[in-house]
C-alpha atoms as a PDB file:
ATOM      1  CA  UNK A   1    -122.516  74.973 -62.886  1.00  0.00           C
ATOM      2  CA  UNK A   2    -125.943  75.484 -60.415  1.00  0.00           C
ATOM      3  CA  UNK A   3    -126.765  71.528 -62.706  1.00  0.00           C
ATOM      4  CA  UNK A   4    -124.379  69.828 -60.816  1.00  0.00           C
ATOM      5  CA  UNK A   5    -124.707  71.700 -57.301  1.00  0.00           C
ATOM      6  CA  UNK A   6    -127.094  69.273 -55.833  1.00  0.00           C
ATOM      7  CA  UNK A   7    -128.056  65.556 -55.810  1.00  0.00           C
ATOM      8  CA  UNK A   8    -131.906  67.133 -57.221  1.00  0.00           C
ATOM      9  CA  UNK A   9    -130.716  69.460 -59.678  1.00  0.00           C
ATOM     10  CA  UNK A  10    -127.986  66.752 -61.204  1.00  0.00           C
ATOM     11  CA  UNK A  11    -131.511  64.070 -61.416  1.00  0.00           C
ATOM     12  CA  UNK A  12    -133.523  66.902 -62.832  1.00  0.00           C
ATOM     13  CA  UNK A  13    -131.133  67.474 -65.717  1.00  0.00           C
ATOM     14  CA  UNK A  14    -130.806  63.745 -66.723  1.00  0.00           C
ATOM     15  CA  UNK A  15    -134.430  63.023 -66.607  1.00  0.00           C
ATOM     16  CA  UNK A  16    -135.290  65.576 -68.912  1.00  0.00           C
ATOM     17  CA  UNK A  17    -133.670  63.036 -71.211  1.00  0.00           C
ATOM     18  CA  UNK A  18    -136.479  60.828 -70.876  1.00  0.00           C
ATOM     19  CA  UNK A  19    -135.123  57.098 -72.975  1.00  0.00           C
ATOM     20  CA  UNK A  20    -131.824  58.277 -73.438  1.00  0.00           C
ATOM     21  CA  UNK A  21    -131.213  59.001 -69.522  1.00  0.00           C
ATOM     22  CA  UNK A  22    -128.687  55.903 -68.992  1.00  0.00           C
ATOM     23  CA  UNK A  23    -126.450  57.342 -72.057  1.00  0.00           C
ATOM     24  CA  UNK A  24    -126.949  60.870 -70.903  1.00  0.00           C
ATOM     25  CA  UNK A  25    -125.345  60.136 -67.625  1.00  0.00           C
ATOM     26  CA  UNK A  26    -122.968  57.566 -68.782  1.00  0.00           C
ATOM     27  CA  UNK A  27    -121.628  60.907 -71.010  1.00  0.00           C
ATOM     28  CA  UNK A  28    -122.101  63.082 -67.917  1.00  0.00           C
ATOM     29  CA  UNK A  29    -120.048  60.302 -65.665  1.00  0.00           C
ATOM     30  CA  UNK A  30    -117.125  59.847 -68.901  1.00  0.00           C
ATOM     31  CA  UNK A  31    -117.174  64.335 -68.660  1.00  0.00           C
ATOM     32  CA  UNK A  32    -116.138  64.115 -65.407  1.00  0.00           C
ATOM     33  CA  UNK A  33    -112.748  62.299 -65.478  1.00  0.00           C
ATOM     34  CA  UNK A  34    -112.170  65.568 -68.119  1.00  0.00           C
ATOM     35  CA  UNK A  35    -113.671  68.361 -66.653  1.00  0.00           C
ATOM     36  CA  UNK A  36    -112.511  69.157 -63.017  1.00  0.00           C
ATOM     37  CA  UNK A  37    -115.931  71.356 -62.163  1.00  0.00           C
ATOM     38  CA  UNK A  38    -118.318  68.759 -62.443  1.00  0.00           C
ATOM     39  CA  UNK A  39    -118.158  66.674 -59.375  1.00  0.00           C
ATOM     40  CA  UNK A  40    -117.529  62.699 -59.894  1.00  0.00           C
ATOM     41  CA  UNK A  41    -118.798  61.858 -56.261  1.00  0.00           C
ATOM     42  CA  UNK A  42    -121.924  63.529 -56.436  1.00  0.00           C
ATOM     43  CA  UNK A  43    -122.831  62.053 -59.890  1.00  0.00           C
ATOM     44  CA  UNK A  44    -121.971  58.335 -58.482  1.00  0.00           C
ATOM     45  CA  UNK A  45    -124.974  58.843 -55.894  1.00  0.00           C
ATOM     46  CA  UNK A  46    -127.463  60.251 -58.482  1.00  0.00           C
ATOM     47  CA  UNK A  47    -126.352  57.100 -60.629  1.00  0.00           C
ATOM     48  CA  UNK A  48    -127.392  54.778 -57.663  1.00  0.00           C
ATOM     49  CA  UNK A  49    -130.616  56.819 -57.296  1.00  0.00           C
ATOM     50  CA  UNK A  50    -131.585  56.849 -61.089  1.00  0.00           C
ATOM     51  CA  UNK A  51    -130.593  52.947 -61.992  1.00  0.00           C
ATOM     52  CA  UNK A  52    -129.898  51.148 -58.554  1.00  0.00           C
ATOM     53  CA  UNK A  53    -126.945  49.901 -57.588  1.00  0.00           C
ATOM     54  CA  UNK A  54    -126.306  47.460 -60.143  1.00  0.00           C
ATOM     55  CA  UNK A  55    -126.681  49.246 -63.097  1.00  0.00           C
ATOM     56  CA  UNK A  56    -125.626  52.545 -61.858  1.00  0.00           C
ATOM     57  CA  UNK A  57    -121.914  50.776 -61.151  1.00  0.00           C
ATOM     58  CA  UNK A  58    -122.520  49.482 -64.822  1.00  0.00           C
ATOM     59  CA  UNK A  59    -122.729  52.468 -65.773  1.00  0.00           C
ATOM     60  CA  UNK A  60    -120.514  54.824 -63.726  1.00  0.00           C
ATOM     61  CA  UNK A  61    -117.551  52.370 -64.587  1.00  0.00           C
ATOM     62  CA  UNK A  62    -118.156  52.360 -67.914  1.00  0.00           C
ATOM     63  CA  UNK A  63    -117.847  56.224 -67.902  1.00  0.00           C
ATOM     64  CA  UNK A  64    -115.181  55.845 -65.314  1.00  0.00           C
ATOM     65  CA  UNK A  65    -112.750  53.868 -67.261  1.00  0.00           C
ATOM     66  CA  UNK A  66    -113.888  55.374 -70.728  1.00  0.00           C
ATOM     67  CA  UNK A  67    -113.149  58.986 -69.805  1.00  0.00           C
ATOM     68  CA  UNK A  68    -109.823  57.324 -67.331  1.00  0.00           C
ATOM     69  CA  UNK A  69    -108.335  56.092 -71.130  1.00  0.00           C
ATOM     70  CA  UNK A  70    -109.378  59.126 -73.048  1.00  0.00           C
ATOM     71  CA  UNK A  71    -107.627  60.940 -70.506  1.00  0.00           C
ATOM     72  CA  UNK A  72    -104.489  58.834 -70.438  1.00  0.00           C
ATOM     73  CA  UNK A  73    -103.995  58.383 -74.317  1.00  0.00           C
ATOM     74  CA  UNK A  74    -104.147  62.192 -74.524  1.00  0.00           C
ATOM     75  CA  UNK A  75    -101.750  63.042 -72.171  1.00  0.00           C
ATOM     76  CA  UNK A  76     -99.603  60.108 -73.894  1.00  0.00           C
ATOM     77  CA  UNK A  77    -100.162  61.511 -77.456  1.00  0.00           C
ATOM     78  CA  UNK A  78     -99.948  65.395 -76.884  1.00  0.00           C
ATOM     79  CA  UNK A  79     -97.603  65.740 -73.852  1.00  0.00           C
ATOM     80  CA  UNK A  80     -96.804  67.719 -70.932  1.00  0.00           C
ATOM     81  CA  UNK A  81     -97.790  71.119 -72.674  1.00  0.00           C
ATOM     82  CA  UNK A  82    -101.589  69.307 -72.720  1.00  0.00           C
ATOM     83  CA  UNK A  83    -101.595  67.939 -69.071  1.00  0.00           C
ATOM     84  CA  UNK A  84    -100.787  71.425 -68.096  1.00  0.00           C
ATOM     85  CA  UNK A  85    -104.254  72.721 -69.458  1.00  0.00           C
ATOM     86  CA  UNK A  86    -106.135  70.759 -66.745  1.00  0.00           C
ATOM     87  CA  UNK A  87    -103.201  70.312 -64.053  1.00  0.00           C
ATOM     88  CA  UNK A  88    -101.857  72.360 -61.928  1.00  0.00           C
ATOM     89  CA  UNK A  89     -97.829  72.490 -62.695  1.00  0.00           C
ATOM     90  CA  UNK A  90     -96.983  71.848 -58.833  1.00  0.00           C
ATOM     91  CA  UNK A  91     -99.543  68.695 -58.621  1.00  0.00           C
ATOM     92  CA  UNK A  92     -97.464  67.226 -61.679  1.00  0.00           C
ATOM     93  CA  UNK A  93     -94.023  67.713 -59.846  1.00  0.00           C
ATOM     94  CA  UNK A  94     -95.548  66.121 -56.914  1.00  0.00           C
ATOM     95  CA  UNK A  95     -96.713  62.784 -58.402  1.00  0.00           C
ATOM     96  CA  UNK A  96     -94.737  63.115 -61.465  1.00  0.00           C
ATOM     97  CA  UNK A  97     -90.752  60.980 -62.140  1.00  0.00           C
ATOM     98  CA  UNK A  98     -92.454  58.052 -59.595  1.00  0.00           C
ATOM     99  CA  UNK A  99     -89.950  55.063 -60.609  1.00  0.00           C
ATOM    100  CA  UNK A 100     -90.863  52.600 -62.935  1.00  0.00           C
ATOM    101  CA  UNK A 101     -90.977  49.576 -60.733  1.00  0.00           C
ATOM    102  CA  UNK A 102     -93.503  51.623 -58.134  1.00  0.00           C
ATOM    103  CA  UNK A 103     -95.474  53.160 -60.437  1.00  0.00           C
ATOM    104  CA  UNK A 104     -98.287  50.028 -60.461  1.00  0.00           C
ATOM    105  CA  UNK A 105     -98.453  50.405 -56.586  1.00  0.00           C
ATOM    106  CA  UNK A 106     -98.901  54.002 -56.499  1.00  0.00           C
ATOM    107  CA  UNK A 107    -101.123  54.248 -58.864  1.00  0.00           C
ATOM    108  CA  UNK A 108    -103.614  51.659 -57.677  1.00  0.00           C
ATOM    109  CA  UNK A 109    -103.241  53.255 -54.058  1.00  0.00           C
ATOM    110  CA  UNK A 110    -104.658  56.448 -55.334  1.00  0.00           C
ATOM    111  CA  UNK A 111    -107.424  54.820 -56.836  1.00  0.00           C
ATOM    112  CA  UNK A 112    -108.590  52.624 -54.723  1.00  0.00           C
ATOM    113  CA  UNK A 113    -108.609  55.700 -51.523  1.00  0.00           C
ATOM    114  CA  UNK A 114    -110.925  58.580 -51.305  1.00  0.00           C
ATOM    115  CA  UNK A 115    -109.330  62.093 -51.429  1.00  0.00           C
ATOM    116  CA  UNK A 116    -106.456  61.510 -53.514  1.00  0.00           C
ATOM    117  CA  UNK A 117    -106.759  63.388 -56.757  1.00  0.00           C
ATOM    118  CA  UNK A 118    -107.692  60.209 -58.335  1.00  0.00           C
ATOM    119  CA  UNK A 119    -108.628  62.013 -62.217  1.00  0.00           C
ATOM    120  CA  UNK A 120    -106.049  64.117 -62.124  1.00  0.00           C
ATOM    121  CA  UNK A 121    -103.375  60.930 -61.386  1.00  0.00           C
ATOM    122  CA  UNK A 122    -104.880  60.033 -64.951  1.00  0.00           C
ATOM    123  CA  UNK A 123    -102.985  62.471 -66.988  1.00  0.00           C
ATOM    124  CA  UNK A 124    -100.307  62.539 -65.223  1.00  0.00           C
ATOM    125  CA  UNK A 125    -100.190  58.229 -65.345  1.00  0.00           C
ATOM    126  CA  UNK A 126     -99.875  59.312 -69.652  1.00  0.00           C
ATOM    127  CA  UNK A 127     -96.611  61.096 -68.845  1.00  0.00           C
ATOM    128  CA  UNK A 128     -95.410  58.666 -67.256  1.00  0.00           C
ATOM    129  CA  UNK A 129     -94.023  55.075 -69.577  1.00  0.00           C
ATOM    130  CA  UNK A 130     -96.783  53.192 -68.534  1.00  0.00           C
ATOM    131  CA  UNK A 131     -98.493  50.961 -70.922  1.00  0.00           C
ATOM    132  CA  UNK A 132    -102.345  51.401 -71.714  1.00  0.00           C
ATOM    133  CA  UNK A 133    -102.950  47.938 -70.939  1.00  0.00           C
ATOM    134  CA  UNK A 134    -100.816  48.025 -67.447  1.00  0.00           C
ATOM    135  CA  UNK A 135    -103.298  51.475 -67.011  1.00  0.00           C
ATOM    136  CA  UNK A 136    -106.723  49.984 -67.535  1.00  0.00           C
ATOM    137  CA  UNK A 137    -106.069  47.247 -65.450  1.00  0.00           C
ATOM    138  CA  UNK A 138    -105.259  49.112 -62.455  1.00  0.00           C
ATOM    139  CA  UNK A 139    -108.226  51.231 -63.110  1.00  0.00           C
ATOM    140  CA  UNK A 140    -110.688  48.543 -63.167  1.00  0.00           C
ATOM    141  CA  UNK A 141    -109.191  46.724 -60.239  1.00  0.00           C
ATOM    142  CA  UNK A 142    -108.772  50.121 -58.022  1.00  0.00           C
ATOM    143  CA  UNK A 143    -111.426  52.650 -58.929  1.00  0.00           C
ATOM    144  CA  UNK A 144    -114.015  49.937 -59.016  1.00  0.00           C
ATOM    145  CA  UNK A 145    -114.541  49.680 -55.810  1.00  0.00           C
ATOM    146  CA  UNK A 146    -115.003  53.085 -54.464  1.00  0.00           C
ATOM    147  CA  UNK A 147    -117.356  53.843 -57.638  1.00  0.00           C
ATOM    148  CA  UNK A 148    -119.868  50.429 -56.611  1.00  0.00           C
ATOM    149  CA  UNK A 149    -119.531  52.011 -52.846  1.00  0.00           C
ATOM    150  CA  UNK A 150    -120.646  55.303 -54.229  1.00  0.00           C
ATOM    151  CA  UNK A 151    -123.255  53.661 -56.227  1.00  0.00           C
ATOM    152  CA  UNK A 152    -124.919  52.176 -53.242  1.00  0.00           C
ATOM    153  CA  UNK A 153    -124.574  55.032 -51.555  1.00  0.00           C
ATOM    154  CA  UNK A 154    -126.962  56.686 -53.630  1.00  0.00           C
ATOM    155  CA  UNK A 155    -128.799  53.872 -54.224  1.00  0.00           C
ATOM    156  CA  UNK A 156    -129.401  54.134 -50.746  1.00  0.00           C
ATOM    157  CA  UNK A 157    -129.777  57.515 -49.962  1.00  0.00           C
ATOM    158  CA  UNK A 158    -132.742  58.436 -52.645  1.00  0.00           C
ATOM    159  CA  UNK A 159    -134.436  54.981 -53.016  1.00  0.00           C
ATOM    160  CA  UNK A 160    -135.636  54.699 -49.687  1.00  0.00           C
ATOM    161  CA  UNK A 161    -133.384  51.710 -49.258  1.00  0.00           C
ATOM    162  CA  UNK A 162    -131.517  52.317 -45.570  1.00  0.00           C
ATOM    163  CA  UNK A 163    -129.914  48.631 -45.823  1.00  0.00           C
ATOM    164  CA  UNK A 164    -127.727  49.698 -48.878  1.00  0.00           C
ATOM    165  CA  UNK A 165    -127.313  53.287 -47.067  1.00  0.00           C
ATOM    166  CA  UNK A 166    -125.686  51.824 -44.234  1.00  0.00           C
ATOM    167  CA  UNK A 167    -123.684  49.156 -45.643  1.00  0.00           C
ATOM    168  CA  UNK A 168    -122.374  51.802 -48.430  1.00  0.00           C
ATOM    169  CA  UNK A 169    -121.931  54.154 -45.975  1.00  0.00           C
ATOM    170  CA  UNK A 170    -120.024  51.992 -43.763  1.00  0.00           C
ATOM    171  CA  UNK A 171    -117.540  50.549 -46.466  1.00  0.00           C
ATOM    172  CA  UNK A 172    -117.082  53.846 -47.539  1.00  0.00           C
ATOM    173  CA  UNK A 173    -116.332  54.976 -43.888  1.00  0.00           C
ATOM    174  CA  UNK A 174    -113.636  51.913 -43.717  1.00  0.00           C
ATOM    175  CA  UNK A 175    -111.587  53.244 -46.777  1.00  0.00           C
ATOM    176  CA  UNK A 176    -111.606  56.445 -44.944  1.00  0.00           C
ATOM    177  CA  UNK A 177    -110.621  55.056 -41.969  1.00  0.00           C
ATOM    178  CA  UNK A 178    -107.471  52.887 -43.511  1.00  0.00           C
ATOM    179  CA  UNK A 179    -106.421  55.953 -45.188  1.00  0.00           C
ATOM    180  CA  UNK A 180    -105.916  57.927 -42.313  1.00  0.00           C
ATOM    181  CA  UNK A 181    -104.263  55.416 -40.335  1.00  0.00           C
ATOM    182  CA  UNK A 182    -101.842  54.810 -43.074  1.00  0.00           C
ATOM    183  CA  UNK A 183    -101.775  58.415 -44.307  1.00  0.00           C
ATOM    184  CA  UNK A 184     -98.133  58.894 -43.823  1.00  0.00           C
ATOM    185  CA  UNK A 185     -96.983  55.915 -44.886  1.00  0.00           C
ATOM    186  CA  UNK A 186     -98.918  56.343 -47.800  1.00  0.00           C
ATOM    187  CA  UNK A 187     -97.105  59.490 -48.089  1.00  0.00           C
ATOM    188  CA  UNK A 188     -93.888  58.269 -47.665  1.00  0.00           C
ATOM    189  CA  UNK A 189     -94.413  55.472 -50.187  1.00  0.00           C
ATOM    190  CA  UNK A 190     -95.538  58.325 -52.874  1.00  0.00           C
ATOM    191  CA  UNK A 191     -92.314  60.346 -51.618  1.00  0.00           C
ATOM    192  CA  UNK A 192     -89.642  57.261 -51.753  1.00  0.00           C
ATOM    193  CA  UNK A 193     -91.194  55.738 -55.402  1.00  0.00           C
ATOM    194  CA  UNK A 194     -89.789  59.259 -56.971  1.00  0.00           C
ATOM    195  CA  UNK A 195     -86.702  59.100 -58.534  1.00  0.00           C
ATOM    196  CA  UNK A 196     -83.532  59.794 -56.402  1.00  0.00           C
ATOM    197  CA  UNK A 197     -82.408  62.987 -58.710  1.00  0.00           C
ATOM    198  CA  UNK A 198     -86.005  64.200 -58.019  1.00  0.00           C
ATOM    199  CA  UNK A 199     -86.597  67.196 -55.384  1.00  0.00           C
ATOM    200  CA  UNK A 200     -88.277  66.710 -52.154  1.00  0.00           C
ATOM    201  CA  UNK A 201     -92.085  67.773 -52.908  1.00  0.00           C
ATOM    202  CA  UNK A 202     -95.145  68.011 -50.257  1.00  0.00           C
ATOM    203  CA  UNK A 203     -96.486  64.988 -48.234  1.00  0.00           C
ATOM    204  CA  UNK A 204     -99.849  65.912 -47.792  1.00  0.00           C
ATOM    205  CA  UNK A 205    -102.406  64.269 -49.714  1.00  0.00           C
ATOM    206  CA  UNK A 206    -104.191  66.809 -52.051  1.00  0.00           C
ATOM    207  CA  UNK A 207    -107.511  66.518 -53.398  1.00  0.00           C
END
């Protein structure tokens, strides 16, 4: 995976698509909802650098939320024994039996943050008895904003552009911030939304 181990390498590799870049990375940015290796942050900031910011959010949500549904219907259609391919058993137990009522809320909490498992919330979200619709809603509304942020970012960052660096940079910084300040309430939101006949599991927020 040396393609994808540097902002450079991950630019080289989509130019050499010459017209069809955009679709090439819009593929590359729907892959990596699917496939754990391929890292979705670092790809956000080479979409910023390639396209800007606008176009790169255009595009990075469109793979986003793409890959987010593939994701979901599968685990929806083929089960548990699927989910299991790409998830590690004990990071389904922890997020997995949330209660129907608190499901929305915990769900759009993990998007919207940095350094929750965000993709991996996606199959397990198609185990659960949410609806499609109910899913792609709270994916556009939560993961939206974290992907423009990223977008600018790298808009930023390899366009020479230290305006959008900053204010990217600082948003991004604020989400961080919240997080930790809230982290274990967070936690013990996540906890409390599980079922009452469900086990105790881990409060710490994996990645």
């Amino acid at each position: 995976m040396e393609i994808f181990s540097t902002l450079e390498s991950i630019q080289t590799f989509l130019l050499q698509f010459g017209v069809w870049t955009p679709l090439a990375y819009f593929i590359l940015q729907l892959l990596q909802i699917i496939v754990a290796p391929i890292p979705g942050g670092t790809v956000g900031l080479v979409g910023g650098a390639l396209f800007g910011t606008f176009w790169g959010f255009i595009l990075s949500i469109a793979g986003t939320l793409i890959g987010s549904s593939i994701v979901f219907l599968l685990a929806k259609r083929f089960g548990r024994p699927f989910v299991l391919k790409f998830v590690k058993s004990p990071i389904i137990e922890k997020y997995e039996h949330i209660e129907e009522s608190k499901l929305n809320g915990v769900l759009f909490a993990i998007f919207l943050f940095p350094l929750f498992p965000d993709d991996i919330l996606c199959f397990i979200a198609g185990l659960s008895t949410m609806k499609f619709k109910t899913f792609i809603i709270i994916a556009i509304i939560g993961r939206s904003p974290s992907v423009f942020i990223n977008n600018m970012v790298g808009a930023g960052m390899m366009k020479d552009s230290p305006t959008q660096f900053i204010i990217g940079s600082i948003l991004y910084g604020l989400l961080i911030l919240i997080l930790y300040l809230n982290r274990k309430r967070l936690s013990r939101f996540i906890h409390h939304s599980k079922k009452q006949n469900d086990p105790p599991s881990d409060s710490q927020v994996e990645k």
